[in-house]
C-alpha atoms as a PDB file:
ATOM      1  CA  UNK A   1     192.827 182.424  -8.267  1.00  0.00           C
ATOM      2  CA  UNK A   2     193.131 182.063 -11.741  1.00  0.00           C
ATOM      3  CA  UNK A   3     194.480 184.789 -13.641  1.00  0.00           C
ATOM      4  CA  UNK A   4     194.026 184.803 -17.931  1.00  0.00           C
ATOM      5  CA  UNK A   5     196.563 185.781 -20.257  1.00  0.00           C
ATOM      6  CA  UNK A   6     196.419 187.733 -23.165  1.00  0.00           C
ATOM      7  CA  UNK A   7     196.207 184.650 -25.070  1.00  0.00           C
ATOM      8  CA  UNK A   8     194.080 182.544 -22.624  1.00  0.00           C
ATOM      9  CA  UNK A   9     190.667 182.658 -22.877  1.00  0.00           C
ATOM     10  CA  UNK A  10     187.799 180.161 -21.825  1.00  0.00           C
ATOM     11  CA  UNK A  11     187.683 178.882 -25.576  1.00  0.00           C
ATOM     12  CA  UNK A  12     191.365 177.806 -25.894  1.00  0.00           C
ATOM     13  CA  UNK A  13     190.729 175.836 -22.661  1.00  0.00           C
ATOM     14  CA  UNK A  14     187.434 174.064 -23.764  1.00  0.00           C
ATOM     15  CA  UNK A  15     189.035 173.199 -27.032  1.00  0.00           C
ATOM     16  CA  UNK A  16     192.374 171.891 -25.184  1.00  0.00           C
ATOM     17  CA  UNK A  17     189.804 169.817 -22.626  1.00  0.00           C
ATOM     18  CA  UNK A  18     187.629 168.591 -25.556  1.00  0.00           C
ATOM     19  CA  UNK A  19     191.245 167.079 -27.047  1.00  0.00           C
ATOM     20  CA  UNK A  20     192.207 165.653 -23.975  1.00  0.00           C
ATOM     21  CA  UNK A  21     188.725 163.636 -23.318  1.00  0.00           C
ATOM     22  CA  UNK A  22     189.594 161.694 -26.177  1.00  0.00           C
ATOM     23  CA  UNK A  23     192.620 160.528 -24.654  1.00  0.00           C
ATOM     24  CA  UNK A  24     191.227 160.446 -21.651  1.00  0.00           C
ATOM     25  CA  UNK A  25     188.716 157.723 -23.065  1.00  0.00           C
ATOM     26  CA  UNK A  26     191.472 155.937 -24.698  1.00  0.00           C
ATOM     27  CA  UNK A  27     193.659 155.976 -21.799  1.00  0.00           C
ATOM     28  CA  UNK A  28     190.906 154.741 -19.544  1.00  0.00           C
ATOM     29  CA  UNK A  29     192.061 157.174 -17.029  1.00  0.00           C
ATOM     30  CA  UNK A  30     192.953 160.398 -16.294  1.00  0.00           C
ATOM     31  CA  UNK A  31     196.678 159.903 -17.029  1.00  0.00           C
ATOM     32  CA  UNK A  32     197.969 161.554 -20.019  1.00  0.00           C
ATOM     33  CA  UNK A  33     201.819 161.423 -20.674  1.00  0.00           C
ATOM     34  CA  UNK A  34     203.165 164.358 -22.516  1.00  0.00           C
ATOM     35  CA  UNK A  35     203.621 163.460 -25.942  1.00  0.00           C
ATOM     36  CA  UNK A  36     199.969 162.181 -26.389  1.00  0.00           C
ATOM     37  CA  UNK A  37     199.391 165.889 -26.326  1.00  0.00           C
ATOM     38  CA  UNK A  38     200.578 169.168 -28.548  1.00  0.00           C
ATOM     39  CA  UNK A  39     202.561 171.106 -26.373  1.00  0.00           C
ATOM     40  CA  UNK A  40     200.680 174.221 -26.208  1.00  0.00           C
ATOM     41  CA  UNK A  41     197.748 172.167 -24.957  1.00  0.00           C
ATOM     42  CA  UNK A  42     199.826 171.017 -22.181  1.00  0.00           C
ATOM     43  CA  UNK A  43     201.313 174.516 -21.038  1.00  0.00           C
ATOM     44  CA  UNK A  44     197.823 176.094 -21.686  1.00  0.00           C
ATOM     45  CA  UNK A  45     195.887 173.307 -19.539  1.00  0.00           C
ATOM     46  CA  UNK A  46     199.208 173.113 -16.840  1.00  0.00           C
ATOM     47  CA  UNK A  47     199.278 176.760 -16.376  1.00  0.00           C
ATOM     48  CA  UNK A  48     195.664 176.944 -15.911  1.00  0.00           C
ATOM     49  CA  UNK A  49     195.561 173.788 -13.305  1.00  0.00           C
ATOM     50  CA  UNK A  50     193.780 171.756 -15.335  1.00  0.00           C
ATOM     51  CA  UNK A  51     197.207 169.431 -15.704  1.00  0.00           C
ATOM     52  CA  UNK A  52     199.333 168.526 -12.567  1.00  0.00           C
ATOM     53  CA  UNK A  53     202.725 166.846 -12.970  1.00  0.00           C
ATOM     54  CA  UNK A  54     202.980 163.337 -11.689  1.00  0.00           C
ATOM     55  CA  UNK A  55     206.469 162.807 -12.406  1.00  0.00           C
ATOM     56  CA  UNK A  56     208.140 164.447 -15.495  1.00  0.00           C
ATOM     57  CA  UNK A  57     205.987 163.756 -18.423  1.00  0.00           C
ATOM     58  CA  UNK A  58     203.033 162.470 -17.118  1.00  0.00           C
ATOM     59  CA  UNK A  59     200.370 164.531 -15.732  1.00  0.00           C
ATOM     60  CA  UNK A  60     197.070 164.070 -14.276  1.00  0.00           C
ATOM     61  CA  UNK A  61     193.766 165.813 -15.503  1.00  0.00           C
ATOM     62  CA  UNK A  62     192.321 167.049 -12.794  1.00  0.00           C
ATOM     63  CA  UNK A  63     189.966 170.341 -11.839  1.00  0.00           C
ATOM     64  CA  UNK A  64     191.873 174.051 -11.257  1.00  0.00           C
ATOM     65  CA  UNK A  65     189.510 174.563  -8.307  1.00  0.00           C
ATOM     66  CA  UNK A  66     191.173 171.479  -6.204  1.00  0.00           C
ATOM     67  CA  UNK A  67     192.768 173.164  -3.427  1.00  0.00           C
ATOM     68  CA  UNK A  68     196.683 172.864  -3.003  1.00  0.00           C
ATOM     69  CA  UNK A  69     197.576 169.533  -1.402  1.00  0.00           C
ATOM     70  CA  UNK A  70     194.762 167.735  -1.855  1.00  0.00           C
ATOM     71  CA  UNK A  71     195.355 164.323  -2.725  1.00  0.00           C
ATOM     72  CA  UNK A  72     191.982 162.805  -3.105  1.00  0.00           C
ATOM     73  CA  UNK A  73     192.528 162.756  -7.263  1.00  0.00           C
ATOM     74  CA  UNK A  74     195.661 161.562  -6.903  1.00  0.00           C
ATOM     75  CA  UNK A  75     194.302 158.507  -4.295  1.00  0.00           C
ATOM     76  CA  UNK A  76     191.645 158.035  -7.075  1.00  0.00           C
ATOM     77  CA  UNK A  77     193.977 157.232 -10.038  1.00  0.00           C
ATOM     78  CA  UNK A  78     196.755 155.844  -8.169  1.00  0.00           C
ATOM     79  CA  UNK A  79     196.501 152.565  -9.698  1.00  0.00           C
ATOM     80  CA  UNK A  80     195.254 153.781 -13.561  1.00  0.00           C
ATOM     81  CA  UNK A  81     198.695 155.748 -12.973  1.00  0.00           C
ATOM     82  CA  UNK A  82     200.520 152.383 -12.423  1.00  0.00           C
ATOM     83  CA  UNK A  83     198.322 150.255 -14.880  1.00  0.00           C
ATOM     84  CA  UNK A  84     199.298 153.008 -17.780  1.00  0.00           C
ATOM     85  CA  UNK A  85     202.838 153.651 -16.762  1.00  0.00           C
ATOM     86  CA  UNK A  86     203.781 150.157 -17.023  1.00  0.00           C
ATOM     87  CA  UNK A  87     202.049 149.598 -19.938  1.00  0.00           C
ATOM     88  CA  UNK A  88     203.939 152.403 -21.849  1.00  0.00           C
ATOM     89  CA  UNK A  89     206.999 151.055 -20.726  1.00  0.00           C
ATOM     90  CA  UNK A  90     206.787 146.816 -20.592  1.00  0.00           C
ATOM     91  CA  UNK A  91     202.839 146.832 -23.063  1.00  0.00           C
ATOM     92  CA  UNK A  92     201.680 143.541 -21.153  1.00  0.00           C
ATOM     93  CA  UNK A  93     205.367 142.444 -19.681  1.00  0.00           C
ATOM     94  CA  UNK A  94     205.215 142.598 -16.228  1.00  0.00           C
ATOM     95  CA  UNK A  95     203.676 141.389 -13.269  1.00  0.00           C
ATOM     96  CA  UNK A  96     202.726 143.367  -9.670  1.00  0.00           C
ATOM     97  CA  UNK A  97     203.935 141.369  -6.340  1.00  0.00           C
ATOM     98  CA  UNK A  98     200.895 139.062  -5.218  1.00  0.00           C
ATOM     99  CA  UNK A  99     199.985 142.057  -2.503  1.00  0.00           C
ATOM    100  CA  UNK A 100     199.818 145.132  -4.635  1.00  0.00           C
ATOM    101  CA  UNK A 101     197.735 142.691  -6.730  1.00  0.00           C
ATOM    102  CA  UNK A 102     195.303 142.144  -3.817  1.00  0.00           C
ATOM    103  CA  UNK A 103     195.204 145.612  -2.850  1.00  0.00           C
ATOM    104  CA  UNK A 104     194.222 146.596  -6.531  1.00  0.00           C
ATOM    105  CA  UNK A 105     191.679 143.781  -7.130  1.00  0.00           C
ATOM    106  CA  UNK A 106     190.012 144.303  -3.686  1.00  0.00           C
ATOM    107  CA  UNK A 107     189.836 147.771  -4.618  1.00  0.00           C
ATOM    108  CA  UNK A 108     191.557 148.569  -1.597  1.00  0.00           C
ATOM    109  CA  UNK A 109     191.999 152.239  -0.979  1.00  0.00           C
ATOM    110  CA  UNK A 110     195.209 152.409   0.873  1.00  0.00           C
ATOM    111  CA  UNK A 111     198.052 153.415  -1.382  1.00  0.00           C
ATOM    112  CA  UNK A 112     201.027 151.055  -1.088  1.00  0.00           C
ATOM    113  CA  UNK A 113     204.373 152.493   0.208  1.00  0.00           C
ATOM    114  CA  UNK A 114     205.904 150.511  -2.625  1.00  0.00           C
ATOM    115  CA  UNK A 115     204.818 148.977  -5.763  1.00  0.00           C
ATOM    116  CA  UNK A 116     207.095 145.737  -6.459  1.00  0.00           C
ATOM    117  CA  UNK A 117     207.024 144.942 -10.223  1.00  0.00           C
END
């Protein structure tokens, strides 16, 4: 259960989630890496569940009422993860193995083990 703050109220969060659709958009994904995003946005949308840590400083937008280890979001932008990850790090320098490349243009819904780059 969600519990507001003093300082948290319904409009704070619609405001945050209204900034974070735009990157959303321009991500093409639901991956947002922490300094696409003011910081109070972040906390405010992590401590509400909105945000859920990937690794550190990338986070996935996902809904508060998702119960505690479910994965299906995660399963669902497994591979925008990778595709924007690699991007922020090589732009268009890099290549996956010629079986995660399969897997992601079948649209296979298995998540790899490993990801070779």
């Amino acid at each position: 259960m969600i519990t507001w703050g003093y300082m948290t109220t319904p409009k704070l969060i619609s405001e945050a989630l209204t900034r974070i659709h735009k990157l959303v958009q321009e991500n093409e994904g639901n991956i947002i890496q922490s300094n696409q995003i003011k910081r109070a946005d972040r906390e405010l949308l992590v401590r509400t569940e909105w945000l859920k840590e990937i690794i550190k400083g990338w986070y996935l937008l996902t809904r508060p009422d998702v119960p505690p280890g479910e994965s299906s979001s995660w399963y669902g932008n497994f591979w925008d993860f990778v595709r924007i990850y690699l991007h922020h790090h090589f732009g268009q320098d890099y290549c996956l193995s010629a079986e995660n490349s399969l897997d992601l243009y079948t649209d296979s819904t298995i998540i790899p083990k490993q990801v070779v780059v």
